[in-house]
Protein backbone atom coordinates (compact mmCIF):
# COMPACT_ATOMS: atom_id res chain seq x y z
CA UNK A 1 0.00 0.00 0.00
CA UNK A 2 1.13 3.07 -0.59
CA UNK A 3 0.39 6.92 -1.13
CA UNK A 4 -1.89 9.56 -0.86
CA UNK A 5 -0.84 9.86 2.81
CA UNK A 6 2.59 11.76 3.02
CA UNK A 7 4.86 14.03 4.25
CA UNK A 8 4.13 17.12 6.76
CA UNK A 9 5.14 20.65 5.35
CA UNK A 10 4.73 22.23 8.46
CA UNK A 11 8.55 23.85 8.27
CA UNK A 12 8.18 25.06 5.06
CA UNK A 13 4.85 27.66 6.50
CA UNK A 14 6.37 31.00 6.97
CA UNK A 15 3.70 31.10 9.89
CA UNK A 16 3.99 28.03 11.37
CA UNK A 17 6.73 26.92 14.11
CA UNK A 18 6.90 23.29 14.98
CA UNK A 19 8.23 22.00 18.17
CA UNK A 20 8.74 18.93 20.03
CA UNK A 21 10.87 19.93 23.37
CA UNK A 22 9.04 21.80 25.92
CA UNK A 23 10.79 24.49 27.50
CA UNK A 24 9.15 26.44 30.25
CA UNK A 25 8.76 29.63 30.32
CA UNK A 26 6.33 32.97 30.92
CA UNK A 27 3.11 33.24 30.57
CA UNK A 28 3.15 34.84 26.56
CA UNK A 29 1.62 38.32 26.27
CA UNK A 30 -2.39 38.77 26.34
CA UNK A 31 -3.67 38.89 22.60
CA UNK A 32 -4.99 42.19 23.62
CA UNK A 33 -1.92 43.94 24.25
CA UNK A 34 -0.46 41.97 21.17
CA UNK A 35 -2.69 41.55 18.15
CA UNK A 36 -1.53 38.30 17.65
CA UNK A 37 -3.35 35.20 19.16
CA UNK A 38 -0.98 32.52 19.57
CA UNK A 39 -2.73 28.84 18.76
CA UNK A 40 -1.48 24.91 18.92
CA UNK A 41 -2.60 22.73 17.06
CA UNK A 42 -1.90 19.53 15.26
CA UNK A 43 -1.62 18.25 11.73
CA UNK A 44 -4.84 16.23 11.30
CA UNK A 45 -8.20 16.34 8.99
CA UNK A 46 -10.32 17.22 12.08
CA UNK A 47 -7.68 20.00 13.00
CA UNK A 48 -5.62 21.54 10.73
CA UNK A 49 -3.91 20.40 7.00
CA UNK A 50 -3.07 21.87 4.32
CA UNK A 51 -5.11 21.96 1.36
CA UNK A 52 -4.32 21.96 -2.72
CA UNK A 53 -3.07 24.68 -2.61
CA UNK A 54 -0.41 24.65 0.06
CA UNK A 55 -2.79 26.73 2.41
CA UNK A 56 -3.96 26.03 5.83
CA UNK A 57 -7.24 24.72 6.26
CA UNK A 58 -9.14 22.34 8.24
CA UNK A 59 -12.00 22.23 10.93
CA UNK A 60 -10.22 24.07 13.72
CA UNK A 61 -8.23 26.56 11.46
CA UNK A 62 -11.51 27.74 10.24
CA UNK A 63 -13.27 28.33 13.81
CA UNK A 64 -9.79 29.95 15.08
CA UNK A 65 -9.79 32.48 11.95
CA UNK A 66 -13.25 33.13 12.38
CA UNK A 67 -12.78 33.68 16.55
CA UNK A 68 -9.89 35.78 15.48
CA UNK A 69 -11.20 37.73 13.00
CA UNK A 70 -14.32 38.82 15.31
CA UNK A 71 -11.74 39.87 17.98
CA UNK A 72 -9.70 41.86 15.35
CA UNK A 73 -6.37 40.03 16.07
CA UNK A 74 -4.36 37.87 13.72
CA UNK A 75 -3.10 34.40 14.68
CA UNK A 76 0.11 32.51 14.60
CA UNK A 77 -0.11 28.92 14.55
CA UNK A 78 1.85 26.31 16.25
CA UNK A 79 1.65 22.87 14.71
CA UNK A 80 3.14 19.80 16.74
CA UNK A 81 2.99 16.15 15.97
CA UNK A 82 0.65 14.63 18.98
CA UNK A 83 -1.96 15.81 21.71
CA UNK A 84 0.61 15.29 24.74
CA UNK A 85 2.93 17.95 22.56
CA UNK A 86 0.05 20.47 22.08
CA UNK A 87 -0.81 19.98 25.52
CA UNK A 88 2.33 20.94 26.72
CA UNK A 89 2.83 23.77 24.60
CA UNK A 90 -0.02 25.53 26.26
CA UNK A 91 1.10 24.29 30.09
CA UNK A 92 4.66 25.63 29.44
CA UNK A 93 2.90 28.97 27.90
CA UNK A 94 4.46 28.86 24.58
CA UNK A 95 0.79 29.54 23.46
CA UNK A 96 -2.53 31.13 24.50
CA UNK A 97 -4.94 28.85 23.08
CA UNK A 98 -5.33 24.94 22.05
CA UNK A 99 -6.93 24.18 19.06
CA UNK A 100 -6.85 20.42 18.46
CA UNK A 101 -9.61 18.34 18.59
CA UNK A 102 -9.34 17.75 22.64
CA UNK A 103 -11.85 16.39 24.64
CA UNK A 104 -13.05 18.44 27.40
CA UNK A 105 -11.85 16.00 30.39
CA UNK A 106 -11.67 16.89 34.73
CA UNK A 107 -8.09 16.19 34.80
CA UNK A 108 -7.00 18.95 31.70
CA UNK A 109 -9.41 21.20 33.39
CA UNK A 110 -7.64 21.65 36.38
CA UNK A 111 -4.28 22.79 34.63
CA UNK A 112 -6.11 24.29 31.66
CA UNK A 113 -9.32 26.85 30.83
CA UNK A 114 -11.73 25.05 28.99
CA UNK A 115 -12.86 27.31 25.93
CA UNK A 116 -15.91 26.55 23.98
CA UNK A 117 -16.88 23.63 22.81
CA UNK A 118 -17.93 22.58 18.95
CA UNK A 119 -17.99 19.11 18.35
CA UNK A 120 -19.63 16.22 20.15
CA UNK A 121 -17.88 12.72 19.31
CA UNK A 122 -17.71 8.80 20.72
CA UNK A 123 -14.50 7.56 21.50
CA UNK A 124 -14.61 4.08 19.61
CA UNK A 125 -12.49 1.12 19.15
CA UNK A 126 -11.44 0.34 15.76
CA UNK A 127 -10.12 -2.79 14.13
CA UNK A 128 -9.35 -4.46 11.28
CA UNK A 129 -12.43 -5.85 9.62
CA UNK A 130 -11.17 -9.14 8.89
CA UNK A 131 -9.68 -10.01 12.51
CA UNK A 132 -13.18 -11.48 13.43
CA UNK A 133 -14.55 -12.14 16.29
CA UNK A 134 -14.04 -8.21 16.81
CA UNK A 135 -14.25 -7.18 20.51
CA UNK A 136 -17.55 -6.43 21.56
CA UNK A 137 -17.11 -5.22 24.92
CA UNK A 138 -14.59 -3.85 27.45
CA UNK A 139 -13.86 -6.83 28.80
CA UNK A 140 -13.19 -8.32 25.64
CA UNK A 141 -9.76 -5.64 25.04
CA UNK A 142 -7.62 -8.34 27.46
CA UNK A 143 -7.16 -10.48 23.90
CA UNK A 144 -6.17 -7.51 21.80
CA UNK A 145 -3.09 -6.04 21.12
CA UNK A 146 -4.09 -2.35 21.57
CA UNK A 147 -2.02 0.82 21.31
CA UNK A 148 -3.59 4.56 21.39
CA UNK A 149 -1.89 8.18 21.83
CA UNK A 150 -0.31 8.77 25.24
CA UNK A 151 -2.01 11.69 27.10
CA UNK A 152 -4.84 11.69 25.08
CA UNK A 153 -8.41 10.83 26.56
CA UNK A 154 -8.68 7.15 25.34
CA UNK A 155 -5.53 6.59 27.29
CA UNK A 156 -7.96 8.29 30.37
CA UNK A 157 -10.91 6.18 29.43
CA UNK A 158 -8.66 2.62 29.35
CA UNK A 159 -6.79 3.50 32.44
CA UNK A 160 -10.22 3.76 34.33
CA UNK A 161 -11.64 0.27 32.46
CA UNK A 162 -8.07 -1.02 33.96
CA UNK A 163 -8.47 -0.27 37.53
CA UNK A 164 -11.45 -2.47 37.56
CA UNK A 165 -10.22 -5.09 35.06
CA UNK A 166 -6.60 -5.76 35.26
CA UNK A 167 -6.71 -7.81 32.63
CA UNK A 168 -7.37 -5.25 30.25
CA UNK A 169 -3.89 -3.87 28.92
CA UNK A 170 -2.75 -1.31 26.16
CA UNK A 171 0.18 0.79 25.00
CA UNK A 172 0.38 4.52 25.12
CA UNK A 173 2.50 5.78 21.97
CA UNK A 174 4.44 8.79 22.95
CA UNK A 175 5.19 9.14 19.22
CA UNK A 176 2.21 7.94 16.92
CA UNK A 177 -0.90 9.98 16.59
CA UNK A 178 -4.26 8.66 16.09
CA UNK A 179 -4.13 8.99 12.45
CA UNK A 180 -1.05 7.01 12.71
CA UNK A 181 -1.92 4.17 14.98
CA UNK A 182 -5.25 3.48 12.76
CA UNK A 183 -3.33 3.40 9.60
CA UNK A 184 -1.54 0.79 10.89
CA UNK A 185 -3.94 -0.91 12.14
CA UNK A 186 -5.66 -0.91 8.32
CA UNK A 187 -1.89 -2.50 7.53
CA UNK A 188 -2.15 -5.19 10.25
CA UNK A 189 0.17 -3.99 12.41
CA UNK A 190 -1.85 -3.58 15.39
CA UNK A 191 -4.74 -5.03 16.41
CA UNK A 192 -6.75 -2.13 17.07
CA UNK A 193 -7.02 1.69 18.36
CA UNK A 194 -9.05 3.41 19.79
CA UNK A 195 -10.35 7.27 17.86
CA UNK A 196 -12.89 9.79 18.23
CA UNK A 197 -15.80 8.94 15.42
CA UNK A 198 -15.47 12.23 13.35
CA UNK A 199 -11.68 11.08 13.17
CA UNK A 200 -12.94 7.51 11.97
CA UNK A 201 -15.42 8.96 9.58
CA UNK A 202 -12.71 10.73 7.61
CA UNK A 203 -9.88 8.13 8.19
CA UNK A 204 -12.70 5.25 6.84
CA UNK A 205 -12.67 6.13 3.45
CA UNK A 206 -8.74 6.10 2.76
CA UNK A 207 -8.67 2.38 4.59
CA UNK A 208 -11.92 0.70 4.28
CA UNK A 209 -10.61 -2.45 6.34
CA UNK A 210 -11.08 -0.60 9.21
CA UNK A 211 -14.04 -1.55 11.33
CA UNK A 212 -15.44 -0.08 14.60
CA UNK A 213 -16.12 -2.99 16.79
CA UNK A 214 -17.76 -0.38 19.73
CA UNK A 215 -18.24 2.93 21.29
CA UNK A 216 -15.72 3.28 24.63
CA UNK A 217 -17.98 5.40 26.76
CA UNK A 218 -20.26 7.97 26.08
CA UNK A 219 -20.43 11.05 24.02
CA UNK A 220 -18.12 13.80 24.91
CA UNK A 221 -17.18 17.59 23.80
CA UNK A 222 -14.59 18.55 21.87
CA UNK A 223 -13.13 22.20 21.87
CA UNK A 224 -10.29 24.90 23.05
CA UNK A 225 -8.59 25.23 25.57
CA UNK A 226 -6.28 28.02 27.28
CA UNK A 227 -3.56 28.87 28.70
CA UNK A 228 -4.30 29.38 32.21
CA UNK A 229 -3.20 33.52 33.45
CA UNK A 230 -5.02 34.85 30.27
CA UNK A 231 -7.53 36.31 32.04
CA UNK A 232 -11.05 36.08 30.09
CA UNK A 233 -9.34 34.42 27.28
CA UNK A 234 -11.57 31.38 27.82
CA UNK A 235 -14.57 32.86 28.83
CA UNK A 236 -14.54 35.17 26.01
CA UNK A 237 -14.46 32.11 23.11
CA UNK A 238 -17.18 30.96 25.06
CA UNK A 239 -19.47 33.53 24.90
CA UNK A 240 -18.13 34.13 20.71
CA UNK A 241 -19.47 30.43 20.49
CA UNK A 242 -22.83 31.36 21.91
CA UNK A 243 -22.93 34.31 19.70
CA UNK A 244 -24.82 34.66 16.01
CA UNK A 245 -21.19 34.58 14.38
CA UNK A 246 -20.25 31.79 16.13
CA UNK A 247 -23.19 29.80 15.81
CA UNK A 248 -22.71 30.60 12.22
CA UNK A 249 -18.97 29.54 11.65
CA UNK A 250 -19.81 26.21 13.15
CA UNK A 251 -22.55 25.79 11.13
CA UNK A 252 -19.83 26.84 8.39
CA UNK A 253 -17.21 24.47 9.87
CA UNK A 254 -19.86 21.42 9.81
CA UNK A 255 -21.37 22.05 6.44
CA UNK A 256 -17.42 22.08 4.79
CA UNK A 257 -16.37 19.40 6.74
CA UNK A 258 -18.08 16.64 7.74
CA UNK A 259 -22.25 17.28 5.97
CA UNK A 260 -21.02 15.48 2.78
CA UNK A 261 -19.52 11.97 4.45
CA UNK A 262 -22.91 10.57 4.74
CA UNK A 263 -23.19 6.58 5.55
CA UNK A 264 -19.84 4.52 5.19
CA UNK A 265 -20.33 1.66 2.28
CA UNK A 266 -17.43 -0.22 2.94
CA UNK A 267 -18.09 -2.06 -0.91
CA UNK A 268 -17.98 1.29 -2.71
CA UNK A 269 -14.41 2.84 -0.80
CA UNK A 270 -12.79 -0.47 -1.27
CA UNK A 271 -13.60 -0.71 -4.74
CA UNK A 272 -12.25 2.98 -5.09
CA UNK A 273 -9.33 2.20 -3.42
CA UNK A 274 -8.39 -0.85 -5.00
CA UNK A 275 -8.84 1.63 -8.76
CA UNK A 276 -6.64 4.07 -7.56
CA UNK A 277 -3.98 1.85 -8.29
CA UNK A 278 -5.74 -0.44 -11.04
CA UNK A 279 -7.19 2.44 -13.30
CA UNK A 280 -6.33 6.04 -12.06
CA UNK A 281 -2.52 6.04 -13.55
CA UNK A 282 -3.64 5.50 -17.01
CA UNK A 283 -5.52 9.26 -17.48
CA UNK A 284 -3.79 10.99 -14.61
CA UNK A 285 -1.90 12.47 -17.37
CA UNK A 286 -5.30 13.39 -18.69
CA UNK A 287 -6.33 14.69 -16.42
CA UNK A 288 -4.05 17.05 -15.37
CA UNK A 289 -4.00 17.93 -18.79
CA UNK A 290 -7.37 19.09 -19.21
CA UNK A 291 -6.70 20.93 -15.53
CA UNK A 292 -4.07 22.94 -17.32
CA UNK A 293 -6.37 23.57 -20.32
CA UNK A 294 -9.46 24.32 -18.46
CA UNK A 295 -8.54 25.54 -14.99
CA UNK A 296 -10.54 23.40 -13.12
CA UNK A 297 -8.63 20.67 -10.56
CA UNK A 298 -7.33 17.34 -11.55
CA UNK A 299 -8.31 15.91 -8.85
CA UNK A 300 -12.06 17.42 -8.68
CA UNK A 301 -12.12 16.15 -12.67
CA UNK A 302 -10.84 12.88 -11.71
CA UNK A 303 -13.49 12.39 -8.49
CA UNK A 304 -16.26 13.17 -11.34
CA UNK A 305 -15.21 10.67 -13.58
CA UNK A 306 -15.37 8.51 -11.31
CA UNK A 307 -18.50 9.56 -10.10
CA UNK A 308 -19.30 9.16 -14.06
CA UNK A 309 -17.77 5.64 -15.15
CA UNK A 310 -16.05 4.34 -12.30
CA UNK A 311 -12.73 5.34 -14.72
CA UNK A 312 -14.19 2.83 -17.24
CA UNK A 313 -13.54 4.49 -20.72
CA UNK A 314 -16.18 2.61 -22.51
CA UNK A 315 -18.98 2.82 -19.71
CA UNK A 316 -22.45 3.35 -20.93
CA UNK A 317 -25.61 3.92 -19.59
CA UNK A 318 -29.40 2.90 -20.76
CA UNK A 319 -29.69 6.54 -21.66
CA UNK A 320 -27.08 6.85 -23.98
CA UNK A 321 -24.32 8.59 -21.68
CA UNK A 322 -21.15 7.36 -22.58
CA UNK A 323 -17.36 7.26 -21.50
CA UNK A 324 -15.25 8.25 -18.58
CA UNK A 325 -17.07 11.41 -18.21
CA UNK A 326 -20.57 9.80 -19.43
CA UNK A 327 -21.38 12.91 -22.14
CA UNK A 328 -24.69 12.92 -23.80
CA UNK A 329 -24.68 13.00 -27.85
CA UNK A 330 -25.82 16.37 -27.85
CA UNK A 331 -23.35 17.81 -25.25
CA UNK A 332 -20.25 16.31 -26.82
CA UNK A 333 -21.36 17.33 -30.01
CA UNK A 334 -21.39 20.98 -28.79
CA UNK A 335 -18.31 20.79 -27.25
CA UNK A 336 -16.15 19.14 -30.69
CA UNK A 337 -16.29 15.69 -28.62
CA UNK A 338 -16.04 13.21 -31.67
CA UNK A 339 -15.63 10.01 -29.81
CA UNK A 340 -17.24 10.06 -26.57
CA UNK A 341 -15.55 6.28 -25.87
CA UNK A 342 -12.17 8.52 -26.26
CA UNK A 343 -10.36 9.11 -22.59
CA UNK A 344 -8.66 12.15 -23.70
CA UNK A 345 -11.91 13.44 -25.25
CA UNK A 346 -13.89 12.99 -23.12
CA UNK A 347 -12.08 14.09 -20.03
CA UNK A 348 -11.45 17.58 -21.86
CA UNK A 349 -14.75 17.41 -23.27
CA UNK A 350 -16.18 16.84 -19.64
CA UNK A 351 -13.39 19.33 -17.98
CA UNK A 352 -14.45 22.53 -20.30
CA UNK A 353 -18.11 21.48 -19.67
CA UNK A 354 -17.72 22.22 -16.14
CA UNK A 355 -15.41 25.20 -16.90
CA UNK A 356 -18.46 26.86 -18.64
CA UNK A 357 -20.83 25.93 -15.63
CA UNK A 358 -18.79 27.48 -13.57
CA UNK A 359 -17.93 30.23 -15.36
CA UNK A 360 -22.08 31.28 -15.96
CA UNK A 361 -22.43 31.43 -12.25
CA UNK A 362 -22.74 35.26 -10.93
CA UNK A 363 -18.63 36.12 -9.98
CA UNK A 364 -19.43 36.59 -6.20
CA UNK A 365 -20.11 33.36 -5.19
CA UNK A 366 -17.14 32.23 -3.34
CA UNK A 367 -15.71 28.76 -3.16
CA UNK A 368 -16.26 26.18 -2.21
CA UNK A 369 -20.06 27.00 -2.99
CA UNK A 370 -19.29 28.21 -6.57
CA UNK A 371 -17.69 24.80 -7.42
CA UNK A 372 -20.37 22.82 -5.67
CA UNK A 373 -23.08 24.31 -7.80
CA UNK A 374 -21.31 24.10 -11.11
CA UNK A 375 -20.95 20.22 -10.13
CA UNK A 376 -24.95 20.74 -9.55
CA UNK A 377 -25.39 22.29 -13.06
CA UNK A 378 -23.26 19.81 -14.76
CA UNK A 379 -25.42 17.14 -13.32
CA UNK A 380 -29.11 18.72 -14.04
CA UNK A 381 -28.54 21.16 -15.89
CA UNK A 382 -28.46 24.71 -15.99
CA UNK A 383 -31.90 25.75 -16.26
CA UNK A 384 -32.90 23.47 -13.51
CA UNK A 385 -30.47 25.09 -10.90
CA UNK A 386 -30.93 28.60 -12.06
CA UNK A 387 -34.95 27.49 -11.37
CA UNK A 388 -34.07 26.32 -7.33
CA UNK A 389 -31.76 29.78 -7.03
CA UNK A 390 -34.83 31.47 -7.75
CA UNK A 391 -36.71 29.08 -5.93
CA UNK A 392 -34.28 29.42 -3.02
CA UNK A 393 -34.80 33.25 -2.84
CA UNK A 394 -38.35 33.08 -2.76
CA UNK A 395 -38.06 31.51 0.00
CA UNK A 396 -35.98 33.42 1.95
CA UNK A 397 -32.69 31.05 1.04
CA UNK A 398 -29.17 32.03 -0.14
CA UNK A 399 -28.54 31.04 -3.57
CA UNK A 400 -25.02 31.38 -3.50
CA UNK A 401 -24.62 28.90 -0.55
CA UNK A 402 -24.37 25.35 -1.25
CA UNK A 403 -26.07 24.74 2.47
CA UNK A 404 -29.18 26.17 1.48
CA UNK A 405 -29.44 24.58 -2.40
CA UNK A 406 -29.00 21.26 -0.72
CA UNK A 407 -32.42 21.91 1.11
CA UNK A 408 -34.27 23.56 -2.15
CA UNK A 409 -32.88 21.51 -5.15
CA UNK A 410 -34.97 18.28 -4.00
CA UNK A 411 -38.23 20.82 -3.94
CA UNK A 412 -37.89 20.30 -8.15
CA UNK A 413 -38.77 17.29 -7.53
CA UNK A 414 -42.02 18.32 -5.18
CA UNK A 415 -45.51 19.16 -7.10
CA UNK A 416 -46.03 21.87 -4.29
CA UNK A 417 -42.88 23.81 -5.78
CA UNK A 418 -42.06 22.70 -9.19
CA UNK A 419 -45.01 23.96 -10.90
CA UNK A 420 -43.78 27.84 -9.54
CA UNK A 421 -40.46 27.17 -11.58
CA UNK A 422 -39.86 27.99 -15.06
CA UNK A 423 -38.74 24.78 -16.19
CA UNK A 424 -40.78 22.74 -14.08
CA UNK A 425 -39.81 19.15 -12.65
CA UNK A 426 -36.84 17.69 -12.08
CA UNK A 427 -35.28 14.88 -9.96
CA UNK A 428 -33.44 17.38 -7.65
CA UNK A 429 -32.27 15.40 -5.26
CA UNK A 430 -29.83 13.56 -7.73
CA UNK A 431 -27.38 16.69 -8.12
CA UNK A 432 -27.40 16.85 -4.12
CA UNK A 433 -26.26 13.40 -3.82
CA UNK A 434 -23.83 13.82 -6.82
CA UNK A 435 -22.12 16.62 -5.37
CA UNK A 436 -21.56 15.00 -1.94
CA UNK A 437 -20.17 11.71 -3.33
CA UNK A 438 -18.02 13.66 -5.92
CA UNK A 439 -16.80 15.40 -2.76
CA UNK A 440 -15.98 12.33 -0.82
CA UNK A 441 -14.44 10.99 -3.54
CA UNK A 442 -12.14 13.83 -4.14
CA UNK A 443 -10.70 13.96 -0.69
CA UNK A 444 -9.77 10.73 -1.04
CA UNK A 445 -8.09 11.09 -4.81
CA UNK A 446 -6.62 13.94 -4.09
CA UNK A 447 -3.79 12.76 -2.73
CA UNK A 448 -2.95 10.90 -5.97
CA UNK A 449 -2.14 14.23 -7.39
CA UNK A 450 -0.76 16.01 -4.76
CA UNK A 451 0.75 13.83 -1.95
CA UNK A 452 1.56 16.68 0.43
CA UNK A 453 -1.90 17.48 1.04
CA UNK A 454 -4.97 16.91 2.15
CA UNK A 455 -7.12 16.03 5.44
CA UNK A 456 -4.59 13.16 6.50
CA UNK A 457 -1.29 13.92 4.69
CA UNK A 458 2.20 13.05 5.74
CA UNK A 459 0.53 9.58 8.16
CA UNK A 460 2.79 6.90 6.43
CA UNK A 461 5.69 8.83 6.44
CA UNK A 462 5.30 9.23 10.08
CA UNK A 463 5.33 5.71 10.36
CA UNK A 464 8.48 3.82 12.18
């Protein structure tokens, strides 16, 4: 196995200091007296990664901008390899805030501030799929060979299953983050982990072998926490949570993130996986050629084909679609297509189809929205989408977010709406579900074309 998981660029970030030896120290200056918001985090695709582009992104980088922002100070991120390193960062000072995906626990809150709180997740244990008879229940951990991340909460929950059943033993990994340990569990070299389930949702798709055999405990909160002497610090993100921006960049946060992962079909992400190696190399070159051409991503045009064909060059369908991007007759014919069946036609031909749906779309709608709708258009068709934005402000939606034409796309399809809409019915609900498998897809190919990147780059290269 191989690939799209690979090295950290965290030194190369003009803005980003890592660091793995704590050194005590003072208390760093308030933000207030500084500008400058100093925030640890970690390198993970609940957290912070960077994206195609090189550019920070992730679930926590976008709350912490957003906090920032609303507080008129800039930030300076800190990016370390584990939880116990973050966690020390903020105890020896060397930052204000900790932005990492940590669970709000008794034993961190008496050395720490808790901040607010965004995410609620179930620590689970995860195996491989094929190591049957799974464990089932706490007692059942004695026969396992299980490892997690020291200092991190599922270290907390095991110790307390411990004290009252000795036989249950584990490893703490001083080294190995979460992403880490269940990567190698997908490669058979543990038995199992143990993860938060938002990390397992995103980790699933890469390495479909992996199989949750139960939740550990209950559901918990996830969120900030600060360094304690900053005065208000942590009271103030709490009360920016409660607030209508807040509640709005989690919203935000949840809709980019996570609304698009839907229900894990272990069949479908192990066939994709297994075609990333069988299929993908022989258009990559394709693609990226019609990515030059057109503008739009190779790895966004490679998630739609397979979305399309499944990368099968001569796929057709009872309708008459055909080829890797499954063009009708009429649209290829428009766009110089002569052989649909062609890979290199029809991944241009499909590329500068989506170029032009994206290019009719009113220039202030921002990304990712823009992209998601052009996906939309490409799918239904113009007419029908430019019907549910006008749908969408008649009913007091935003057309230009992709949150809202989710909701009011599937109305084409409902005889209270569709007769109100120029172009009448329409199965609506098939763009939504295009565009959110088209975006699963892609996080997962991405990688293919840009190794650096992604939600959870640089894991095998941090393996021993």
């Amino acid at each position: 196995m191989r690939r799209f998981i690979l090295p950290l660029l965290l030194a190369s970030m003009t803005l980003v200091s890592t660091g793995c030896e704590r050194d005590s120290g003072p208390v760093i200056e308030s933000p207030d007296e500084t500008g400058v918001l100093v925030v640890a985090t970690r390198n993970a695709g609940t957290t912070w990664y960077l994206d195609r582009e090189g550019q920070p992104t992730g679930p926590e980088h976008d709350l912490v901008t957003a906090f920032a922002k609303g507080q008129g100070w800039t930030v300076h991120w800190r990016v370390f390899e584990s939880t116990a390193e973050v966690i020390g960062a903020l105890e020896d000072g060397e930052a204000h805030l900790a932005a990492a995906g940590l669970t709000h626990l008794p034993e961190r809150d008496a050395n720490l501030d808790p901040g607010l709180a965004h995410t609620r997740v179930v620590p689970q244990v995860v195996c491989h799929r094929e190591d049957r008879p799974l464990p089932r229940s706490p007692a059942e951990l004695a026969r396992v060979d299980l490892r997690v991340t020291a200092d991190s909460s599922y270290a907390g929950l095991l110790w307390d299953l411990a004290a009252s059943d000795p036989e249950i033993r584990f490893r703490e990994d001083p080294v190995q983050n979460t992403e880490v340990l269940l990567t190698r569990v997908a490669l058979r070299e543990l038995d199992c982990t143990v993860a938060d389930s938002n990390i397992v949702r995103i980790v699933r798709r890469h390495w479909p072998h992996l199989d949750v055999a139960m939740d550990l405990g209950a559901r918990q909160q996830t969120g900030w926490y600060v360094v304690q002497g900053q005065d208000g610090l942590a009271a103030t993100t709490r009360a920016w949570r409660q607030s209508e921006d807040g509640e709005q960049a989690v919203e935000r946060m949840r809709d980019r993130y996570y609304a698009h992962l839907g229900e894990f079909d272990f069949v479908d992400w192990r066939a994709l996986n297994r075609r990333l190696d069988e299929r993908l190399p022989r258009f990559r070159a394709e693609f990226e050629r019609a990515a030059r051409v057109t503008g739009m991503p190779a790895d966004l045009l490679a998630a739609m084909a397979y979305q399309e064909s499944h990368w099968d060059p001569e796929a057709t369908s009872p309708t008459g679609v055909r080829g890797l991007m499954m063009l009708t007759q009429s649209t290829a014919r428009s766009l110089g297509v002569e052989n649909r069946l062609d890979p290199a036609e029809s991944i241009e031909g499909g590329a500068r189809y989506l170029a032009d749906r994206h290019e009719r779309l009113p220039d202030d709608i921002p990304e990712p929205d823009r992209t998601y709708l052009a996906l939309a258009s490409y799918n239904i068709g113009r007419a029908h989408v430019l019907d549910a934005r006008e749908l969408a402000r008649a009913l007091g939606k935003d057309p230009d977010s992709w949150a809202d034409m989710r909701e009011v796309l599937p109305l084409k399809a409902d005889k209270r709406y569709y007769p109100q809409t120029k172009y009448g019915y329409a199965r609506g609900y098939e763009p939504v579900q295009y565009v959110q498998r088209i975006r699963n897809y892609r996080d997962v190919i991405a990688g293919e074309f840009d190794p650096e990147s992604g939600p959870i780059g640089g894991v095998l290269e941090a393996l021993p």
